[in-house]
N, C-alpha and C. Protein backbone atom coordinates (compact mmCIF):
# COMPACT_ATOMS: atom_id res chain seq x y z
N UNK A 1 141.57 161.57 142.08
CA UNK A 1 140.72 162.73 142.17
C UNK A 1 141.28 163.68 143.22
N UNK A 2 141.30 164.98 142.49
CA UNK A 2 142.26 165.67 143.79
C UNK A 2 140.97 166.43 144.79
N UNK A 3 141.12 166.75 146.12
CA UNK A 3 140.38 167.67 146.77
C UNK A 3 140.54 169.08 146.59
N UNK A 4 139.77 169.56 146.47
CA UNK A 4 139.66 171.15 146.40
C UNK A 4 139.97 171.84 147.34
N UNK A 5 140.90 172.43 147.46
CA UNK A 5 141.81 172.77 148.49
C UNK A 5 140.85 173.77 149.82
N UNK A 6 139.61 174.18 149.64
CA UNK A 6 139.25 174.97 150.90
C UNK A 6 138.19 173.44 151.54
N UNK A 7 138.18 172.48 151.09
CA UNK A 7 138.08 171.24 151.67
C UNK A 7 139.33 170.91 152.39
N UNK A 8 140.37 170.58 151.96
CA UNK A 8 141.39 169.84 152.48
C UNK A 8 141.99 170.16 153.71
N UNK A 9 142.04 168.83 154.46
CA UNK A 9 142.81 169.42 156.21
C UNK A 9 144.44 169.60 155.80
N UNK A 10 144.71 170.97 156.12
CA UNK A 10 145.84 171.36 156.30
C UNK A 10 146.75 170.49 157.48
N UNK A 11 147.62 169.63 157.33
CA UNK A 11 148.19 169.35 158.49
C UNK A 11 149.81 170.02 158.71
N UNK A 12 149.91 170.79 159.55
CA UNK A 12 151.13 171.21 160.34
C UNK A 12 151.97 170.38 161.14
N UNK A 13 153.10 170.70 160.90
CA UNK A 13 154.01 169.69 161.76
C UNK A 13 153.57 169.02 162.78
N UNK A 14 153.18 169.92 163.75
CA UNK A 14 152.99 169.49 165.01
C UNK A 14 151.10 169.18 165.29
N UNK A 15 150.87 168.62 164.33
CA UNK A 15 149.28 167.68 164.15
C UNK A 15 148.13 168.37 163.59
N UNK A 16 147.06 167.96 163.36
CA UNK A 16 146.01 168.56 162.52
C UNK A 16 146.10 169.82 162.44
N UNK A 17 145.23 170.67 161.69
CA UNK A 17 144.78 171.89 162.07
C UNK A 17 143.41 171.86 162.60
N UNK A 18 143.01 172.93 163.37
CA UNK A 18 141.69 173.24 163.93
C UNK A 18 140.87 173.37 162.84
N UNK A 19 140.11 172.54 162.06
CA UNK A 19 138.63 173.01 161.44
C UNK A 19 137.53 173.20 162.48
N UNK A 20 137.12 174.12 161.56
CA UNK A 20 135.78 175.22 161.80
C UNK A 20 134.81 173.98 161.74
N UNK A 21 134.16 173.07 160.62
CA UNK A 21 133.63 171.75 160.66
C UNK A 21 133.26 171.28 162.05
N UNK A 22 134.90 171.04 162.76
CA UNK A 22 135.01 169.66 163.06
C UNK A 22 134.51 170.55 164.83
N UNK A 23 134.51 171.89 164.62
CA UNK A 23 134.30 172.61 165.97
C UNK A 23 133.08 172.37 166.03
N UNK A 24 131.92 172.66 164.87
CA UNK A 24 130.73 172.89 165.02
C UNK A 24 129.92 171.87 165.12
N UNK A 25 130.79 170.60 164.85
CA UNK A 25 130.39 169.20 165.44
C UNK A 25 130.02 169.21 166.55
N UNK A 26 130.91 169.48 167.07
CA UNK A 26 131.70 169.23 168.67
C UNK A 26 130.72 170.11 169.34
N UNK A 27 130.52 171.41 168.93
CA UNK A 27 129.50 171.80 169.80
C UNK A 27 128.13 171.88 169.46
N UNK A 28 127.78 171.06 168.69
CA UNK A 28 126.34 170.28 168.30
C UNK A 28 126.21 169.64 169.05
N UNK A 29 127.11 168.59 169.33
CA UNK A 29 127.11 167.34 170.31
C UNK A 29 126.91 167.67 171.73
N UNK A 30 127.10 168.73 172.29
CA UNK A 30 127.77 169.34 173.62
C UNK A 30 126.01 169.54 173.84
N UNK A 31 125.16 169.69 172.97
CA UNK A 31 123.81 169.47 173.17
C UNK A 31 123.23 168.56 173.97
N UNK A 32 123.75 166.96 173.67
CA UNK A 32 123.36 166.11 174.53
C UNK A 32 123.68 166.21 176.16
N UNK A 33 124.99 166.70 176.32
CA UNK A 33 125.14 167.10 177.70
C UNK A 33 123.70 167.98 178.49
N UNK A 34 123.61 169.20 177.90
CA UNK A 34 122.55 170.06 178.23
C UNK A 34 121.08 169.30 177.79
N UNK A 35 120.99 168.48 177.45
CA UNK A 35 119.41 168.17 177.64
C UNK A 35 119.81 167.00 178.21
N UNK A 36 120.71 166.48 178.83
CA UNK A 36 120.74 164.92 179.83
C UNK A 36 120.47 165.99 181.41
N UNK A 37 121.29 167.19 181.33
CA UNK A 37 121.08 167.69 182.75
C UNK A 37 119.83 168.60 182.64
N UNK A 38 119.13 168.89 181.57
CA UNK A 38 117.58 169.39 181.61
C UNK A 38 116.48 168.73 182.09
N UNK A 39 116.94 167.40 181.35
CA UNK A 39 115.88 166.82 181.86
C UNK A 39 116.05 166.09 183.19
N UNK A 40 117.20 165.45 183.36
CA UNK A 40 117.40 165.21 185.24
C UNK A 40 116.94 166.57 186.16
N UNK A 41 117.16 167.60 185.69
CA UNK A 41 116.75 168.86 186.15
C UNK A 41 115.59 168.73 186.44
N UNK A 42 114.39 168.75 185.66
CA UNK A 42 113.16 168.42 185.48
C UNK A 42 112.31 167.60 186.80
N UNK A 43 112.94 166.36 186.19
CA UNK A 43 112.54 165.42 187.12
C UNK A 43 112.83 165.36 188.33
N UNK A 44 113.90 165.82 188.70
CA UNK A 44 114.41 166.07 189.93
C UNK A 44 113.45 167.28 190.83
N UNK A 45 113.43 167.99 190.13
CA UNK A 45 112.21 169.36 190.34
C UNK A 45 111.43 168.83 190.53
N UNK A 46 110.18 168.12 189.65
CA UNK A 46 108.65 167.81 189.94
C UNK A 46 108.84 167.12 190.69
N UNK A 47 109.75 165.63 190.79
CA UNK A 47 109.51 164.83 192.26
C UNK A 47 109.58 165.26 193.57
N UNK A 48 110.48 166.52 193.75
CA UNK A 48 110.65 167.26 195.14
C UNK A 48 109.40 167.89 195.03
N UNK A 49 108.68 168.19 194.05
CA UNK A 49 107.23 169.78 194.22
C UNK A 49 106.04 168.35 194.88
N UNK A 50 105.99 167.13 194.48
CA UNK A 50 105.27 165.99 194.83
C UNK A 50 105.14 165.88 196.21
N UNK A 51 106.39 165.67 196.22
CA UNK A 51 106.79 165.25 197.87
C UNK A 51 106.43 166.34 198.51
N UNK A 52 106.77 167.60 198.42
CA UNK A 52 106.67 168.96 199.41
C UNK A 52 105.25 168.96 199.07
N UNK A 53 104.21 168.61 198.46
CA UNK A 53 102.78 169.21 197.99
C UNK A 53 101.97 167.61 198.89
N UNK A 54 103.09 166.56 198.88
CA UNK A 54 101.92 165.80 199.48
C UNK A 54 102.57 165.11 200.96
N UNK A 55 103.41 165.12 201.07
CA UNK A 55 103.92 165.22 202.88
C UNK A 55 104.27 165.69 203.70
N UNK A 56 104.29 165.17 204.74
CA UNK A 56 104.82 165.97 206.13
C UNK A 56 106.22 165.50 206.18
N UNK A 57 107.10 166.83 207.04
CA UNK A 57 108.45 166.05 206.95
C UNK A 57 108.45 165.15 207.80
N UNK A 58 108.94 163.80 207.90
CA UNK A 58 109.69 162.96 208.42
C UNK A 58 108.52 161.97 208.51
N UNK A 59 107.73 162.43 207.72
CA UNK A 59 106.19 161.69 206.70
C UNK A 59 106.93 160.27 206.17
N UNK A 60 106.36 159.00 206.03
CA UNK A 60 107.45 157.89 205.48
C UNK A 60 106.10 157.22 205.30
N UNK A 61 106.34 156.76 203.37
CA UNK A 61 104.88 155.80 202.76
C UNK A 61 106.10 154.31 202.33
N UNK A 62 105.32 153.38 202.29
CA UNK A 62 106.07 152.17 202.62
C UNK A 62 105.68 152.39 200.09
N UNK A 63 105.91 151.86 199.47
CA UNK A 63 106.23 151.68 197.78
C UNK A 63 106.04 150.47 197.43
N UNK A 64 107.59 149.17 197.96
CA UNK A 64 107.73 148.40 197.64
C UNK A 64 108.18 147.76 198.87
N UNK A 65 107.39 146.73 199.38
CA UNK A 65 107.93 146.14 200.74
C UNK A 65 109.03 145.64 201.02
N UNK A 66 109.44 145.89 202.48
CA UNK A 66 110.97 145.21 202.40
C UNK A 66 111.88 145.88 201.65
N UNK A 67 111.64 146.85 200.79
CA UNK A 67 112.27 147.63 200.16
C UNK A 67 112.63 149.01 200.04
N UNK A 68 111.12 149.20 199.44
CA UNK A 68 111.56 150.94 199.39
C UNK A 68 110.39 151.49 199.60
N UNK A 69 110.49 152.60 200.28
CA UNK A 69 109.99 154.05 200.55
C UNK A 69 110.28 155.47 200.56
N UNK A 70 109.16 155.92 200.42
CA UNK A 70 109.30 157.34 200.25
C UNK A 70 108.91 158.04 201.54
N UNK A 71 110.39 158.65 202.49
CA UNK A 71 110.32 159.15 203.33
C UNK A 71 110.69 160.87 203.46
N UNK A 72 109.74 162.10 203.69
CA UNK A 72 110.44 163.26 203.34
C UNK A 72 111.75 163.63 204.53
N UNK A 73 112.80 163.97 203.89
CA UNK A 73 113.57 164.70 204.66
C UNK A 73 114.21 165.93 204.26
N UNK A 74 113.88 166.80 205.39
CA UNK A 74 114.86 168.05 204.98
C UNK A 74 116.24 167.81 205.35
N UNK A 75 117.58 167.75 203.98
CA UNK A 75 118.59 167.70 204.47
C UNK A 75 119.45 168.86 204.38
N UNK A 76 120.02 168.78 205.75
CA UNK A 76 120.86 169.93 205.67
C UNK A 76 122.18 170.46 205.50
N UNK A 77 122.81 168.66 205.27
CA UNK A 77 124.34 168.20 205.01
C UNK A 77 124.51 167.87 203.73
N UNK A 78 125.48 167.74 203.67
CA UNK A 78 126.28 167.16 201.75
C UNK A 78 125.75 165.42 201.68
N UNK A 79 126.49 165.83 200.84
CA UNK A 79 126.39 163.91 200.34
C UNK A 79 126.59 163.16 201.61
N UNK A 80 125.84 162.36 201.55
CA UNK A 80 125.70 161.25 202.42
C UNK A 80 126.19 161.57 204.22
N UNK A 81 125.60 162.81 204.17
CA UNK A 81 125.43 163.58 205.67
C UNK A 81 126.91 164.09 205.57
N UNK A 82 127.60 164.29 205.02
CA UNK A 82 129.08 164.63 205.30
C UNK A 82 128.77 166.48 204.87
N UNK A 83 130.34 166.90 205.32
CA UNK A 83 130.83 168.68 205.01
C UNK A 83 129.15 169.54 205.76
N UNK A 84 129.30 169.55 206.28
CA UNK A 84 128.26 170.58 207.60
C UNK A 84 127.23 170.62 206.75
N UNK A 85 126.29 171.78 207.25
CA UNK A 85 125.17 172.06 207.20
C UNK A 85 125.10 173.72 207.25
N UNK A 86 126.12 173.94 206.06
CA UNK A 86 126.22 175.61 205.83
C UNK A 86 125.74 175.58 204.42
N UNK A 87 124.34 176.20 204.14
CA UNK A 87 124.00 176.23 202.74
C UNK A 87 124.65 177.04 201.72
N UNK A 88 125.65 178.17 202.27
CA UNK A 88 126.22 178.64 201.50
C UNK A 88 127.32 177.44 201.29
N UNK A 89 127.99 176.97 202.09
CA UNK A 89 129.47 176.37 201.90
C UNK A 89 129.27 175.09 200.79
N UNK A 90 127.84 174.53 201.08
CA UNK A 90 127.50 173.60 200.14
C UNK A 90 127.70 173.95 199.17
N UNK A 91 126.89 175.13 198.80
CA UNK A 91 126.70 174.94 197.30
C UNK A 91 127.88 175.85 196.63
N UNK A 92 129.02 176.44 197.21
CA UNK A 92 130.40 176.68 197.11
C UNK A 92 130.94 175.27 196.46
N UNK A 93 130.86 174.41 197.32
CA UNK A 93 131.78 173.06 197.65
C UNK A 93 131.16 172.52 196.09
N UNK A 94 129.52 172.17 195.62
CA UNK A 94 129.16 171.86 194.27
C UNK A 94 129.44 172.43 193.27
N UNK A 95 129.70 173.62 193.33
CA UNK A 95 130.51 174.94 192.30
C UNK A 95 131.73 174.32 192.10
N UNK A 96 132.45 174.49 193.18
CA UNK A 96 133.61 173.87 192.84
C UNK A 96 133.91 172.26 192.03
N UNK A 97 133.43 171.54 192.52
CA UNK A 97 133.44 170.26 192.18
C UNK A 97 132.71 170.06 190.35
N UNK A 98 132.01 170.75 190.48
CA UNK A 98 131.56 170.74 188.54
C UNK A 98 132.28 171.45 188.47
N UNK A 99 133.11 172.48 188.14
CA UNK A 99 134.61 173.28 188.06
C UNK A 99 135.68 172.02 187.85
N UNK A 100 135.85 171.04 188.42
CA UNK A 100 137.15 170.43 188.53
C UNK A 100 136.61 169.29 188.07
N UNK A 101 135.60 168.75 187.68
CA UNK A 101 134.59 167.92 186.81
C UNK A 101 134.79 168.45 185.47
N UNK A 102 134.96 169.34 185.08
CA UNK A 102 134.53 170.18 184.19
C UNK A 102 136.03 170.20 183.59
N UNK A 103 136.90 170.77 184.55
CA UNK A 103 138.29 170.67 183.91
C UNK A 103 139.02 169.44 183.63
N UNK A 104 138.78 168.66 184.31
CA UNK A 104 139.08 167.16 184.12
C UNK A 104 138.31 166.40 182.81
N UNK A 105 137.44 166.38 182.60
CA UNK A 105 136.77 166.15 181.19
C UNK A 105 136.20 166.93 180.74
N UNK A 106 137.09 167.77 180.37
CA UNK A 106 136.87 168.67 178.89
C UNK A 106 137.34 168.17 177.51
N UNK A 107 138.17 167.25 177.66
CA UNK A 107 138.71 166.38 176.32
C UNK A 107 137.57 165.28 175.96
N UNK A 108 137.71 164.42 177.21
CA UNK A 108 136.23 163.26 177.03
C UNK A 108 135.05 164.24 176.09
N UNK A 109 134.60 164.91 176.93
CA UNK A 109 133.44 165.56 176.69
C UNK A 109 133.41 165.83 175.32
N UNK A 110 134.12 166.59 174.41
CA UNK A 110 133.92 167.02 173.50
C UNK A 110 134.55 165.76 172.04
N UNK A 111 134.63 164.48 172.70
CA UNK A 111 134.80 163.28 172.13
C UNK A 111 133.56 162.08 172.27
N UNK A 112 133.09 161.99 173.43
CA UNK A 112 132.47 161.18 173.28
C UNK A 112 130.86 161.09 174.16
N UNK A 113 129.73 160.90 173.60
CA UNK A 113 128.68 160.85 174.03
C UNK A 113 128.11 160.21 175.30
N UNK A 114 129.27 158.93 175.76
CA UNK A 114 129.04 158.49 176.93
C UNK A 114 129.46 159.75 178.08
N UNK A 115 130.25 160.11 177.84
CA UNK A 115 130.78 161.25 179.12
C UNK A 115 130.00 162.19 179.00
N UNK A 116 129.16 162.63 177.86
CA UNK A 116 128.69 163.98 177.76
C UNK A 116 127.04 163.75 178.82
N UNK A 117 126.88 162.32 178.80
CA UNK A 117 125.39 162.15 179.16
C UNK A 117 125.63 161.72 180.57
N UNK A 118 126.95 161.61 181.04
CA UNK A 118 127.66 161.12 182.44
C UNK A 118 127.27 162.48 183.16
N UNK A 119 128.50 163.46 182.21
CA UNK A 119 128.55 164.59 183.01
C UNK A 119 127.45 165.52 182.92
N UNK A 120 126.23 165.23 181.66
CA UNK A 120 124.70 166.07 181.92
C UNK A 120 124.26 165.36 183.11
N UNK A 121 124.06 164.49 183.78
CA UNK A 121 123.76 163.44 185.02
C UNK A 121 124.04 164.47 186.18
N UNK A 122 125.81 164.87 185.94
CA UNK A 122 126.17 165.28 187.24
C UNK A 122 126.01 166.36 187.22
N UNK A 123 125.87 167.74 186.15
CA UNK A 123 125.24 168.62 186.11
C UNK A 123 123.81 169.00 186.67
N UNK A 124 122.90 168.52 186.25
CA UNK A 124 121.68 168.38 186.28
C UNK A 124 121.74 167.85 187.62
N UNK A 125 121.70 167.24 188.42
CA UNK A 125 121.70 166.51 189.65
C UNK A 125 122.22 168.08 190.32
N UNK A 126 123.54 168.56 190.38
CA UNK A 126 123.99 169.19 191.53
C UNK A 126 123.32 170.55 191.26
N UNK A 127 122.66 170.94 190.08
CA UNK A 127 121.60 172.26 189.80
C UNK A 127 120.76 172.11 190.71
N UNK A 128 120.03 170.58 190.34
CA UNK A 128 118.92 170.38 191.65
C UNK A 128 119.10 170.70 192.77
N UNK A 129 119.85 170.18 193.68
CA UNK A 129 120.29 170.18 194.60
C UNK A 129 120.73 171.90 195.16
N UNK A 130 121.75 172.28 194.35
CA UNK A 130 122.02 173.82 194.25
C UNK A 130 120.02 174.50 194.98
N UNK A 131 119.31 174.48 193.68
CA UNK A 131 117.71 175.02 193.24
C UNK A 131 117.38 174.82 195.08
N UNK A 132 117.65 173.84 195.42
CA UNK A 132 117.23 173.42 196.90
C UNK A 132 117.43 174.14 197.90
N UNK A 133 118.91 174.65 198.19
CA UNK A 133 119.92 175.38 199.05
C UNK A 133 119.08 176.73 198.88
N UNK A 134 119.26 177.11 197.51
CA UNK A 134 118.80 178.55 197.84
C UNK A 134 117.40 178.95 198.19
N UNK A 135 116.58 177.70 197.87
CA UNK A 135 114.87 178.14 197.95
C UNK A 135 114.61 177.86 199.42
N UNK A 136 115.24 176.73 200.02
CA UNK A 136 114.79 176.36 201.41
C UNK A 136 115.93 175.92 202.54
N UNK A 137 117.30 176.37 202.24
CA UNK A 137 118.10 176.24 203.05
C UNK A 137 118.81 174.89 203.23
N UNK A 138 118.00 173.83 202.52
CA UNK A 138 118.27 172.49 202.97
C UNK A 138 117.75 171.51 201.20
N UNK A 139 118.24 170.45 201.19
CA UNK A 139 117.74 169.69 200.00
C UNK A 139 116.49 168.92 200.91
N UNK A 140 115.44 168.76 199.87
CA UNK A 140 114.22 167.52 199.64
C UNK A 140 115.10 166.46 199.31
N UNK A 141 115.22 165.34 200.41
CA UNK A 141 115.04 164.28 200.03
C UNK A 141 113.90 162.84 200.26
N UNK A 142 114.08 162.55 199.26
CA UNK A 142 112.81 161.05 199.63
C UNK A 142 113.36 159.96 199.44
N UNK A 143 113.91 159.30 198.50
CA UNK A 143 113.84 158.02 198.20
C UNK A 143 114.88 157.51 199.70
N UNK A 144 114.43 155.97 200.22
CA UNK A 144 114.66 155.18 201.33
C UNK A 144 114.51 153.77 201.05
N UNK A 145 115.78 153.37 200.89
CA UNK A 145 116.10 152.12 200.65
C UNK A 145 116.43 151.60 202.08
N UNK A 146 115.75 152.20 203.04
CA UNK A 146 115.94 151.76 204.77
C UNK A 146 116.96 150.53 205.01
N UNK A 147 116.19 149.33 204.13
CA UNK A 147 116.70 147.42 204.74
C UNK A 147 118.09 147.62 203.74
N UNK A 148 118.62 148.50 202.63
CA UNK A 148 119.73 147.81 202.19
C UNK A 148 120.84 149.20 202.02
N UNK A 149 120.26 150.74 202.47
CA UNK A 149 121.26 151.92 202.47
C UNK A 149 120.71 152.57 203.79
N UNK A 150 121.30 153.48 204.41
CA UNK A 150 121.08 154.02 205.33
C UNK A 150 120.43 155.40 205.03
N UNK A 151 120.76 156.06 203.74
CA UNK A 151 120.66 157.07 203.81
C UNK A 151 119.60 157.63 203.07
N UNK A 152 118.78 158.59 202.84
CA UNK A 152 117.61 158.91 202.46
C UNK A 152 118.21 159.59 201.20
N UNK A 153 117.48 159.94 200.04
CA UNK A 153 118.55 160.57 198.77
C UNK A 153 117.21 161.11 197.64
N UNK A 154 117.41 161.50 196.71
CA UNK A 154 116.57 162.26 195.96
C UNK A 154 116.95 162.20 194.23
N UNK A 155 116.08 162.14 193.07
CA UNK A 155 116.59 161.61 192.10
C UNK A 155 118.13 162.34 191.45
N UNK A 156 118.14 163.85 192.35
CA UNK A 156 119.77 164.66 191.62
C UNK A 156 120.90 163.62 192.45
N UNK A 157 120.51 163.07 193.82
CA UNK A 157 121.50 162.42 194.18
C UNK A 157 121.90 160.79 193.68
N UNK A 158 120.83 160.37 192.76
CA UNK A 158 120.90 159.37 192.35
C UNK A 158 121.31 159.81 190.49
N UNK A 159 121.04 160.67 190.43
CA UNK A 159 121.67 161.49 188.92
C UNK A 159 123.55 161.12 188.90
N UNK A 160 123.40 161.92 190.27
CA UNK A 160 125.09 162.38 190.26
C UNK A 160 125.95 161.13 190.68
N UNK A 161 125.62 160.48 191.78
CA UNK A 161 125.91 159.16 191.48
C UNK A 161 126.99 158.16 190.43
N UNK A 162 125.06 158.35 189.96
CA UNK A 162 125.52 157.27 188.22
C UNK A 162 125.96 158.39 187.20
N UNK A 163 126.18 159.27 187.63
CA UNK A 163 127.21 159.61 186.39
C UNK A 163 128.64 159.96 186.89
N UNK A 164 128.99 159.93 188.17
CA UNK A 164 129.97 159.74 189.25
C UNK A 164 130.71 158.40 188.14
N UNK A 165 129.56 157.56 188.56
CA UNK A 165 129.73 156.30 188.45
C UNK A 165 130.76 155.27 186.38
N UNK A 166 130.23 156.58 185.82
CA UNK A 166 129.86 156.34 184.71
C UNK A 166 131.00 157.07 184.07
N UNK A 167 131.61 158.52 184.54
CA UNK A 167 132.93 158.92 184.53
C UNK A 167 134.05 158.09 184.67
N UNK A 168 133.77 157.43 185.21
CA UNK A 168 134.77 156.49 186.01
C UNK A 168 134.82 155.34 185.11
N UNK A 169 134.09 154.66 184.55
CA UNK A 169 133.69 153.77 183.49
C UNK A 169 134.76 153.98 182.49
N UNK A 170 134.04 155.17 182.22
CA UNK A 170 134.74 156.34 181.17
C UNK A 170 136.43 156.10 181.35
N UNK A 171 136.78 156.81 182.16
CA UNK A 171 138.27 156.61 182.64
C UNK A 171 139.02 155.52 182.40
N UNK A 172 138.56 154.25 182.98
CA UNK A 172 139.02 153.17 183.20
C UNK A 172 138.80 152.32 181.26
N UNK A 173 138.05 152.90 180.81
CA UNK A 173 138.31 152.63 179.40
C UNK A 173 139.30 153.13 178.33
N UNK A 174 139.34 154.48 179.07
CA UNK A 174 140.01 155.35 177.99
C UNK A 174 141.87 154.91 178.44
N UNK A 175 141.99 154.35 179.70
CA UNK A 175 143.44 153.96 179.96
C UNK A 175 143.61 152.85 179.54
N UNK A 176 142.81 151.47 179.28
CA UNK A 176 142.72 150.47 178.68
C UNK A 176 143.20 150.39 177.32
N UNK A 177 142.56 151.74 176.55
CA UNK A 177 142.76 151.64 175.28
C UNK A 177 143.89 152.20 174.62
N UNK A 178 144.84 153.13 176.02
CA UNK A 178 146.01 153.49 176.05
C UNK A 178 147.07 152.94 176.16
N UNK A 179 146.62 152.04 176.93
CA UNK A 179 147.85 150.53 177.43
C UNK A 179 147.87 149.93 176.18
């Protein structure tokens, strides 16, 4: 049975041709990215409007004993207290870094659904965070794992994280399957 030729992939020497199809896939899919960082967006938002609507800063409610609490802090440094406490330079420094996030998996991304929901994670997380800088100079953070992390953190920093985390996954598979 032959194909009807405005079906058929043209292939050129030097590898496929670009279908129109196989684009509009690709950016169907690119959907899941934008609603993984909508909705971390989201949540990241109402849990900071919680915290700012029901504590004082440096306010600390005990959750789960021995474990965890919810302590407010205004932070005014990067990740894990590091790169100053210049709200412009921050959110420069997060610009940049989804920029070079961004250029670095642009192939993943438009292949596979694990990276797309990695990098909506780290999107969505550093928006939050961004939303923070400009409204109050400093990020809301709460969550306090006191007895087993030092540092106080908020759900965009636990977003970006695990999809930090999850890139990397990513990576370490995609060279596996290269070897």
């Amino acid at each position: 049975m032959e194909v009807p030729e405005h079906l058929a992939v043209k292939q050129p020497a030097n590898g496929p041709e670009w279908e129109p199809a196989a684009a509009a896939r690709t950016g169907r899919s690119v959907y899941v990215l934008w609603l993984v960082a909508i909705v971390v967006l989201v949540l990241d938002r109402w849990s900071k409007t919680i915290v700012l609507a029901s504590f004082m800063p440096g306010e600390s409610r005990l959750v789960i004993p021995h474990l965890l609490w919810w302590t407010y802090v205004q932070n005014t440094h990067g990740a894990f207290g590091l790169f100053g406490n210049s709200p412009v330079l921050l959110i420069v420094l997060a610009l940049i870094v989804l920029g070079v996030f961004t250029y670095a998996f642009r192939d993943a991304v438009r292949t596979s659904n694990f990276v797309r929901v990695a990098f909506g994670m780290i999107v969505g997380g550093a928006v939050g965070n961004i939303v923070d800088r400009f409204q109050h100079q400093w990020v809301v953070d709460f969550i306090d794992f006191r007895t087993i992390w030092p540092n106080v953190f908020n759900v965009a920093d636990a977003c970006i994280t695990i999809g930090v985390a999850l890139l990397i996954l990513a990576a370490l598979r995609r060279e596996r399957r290269a070897a």
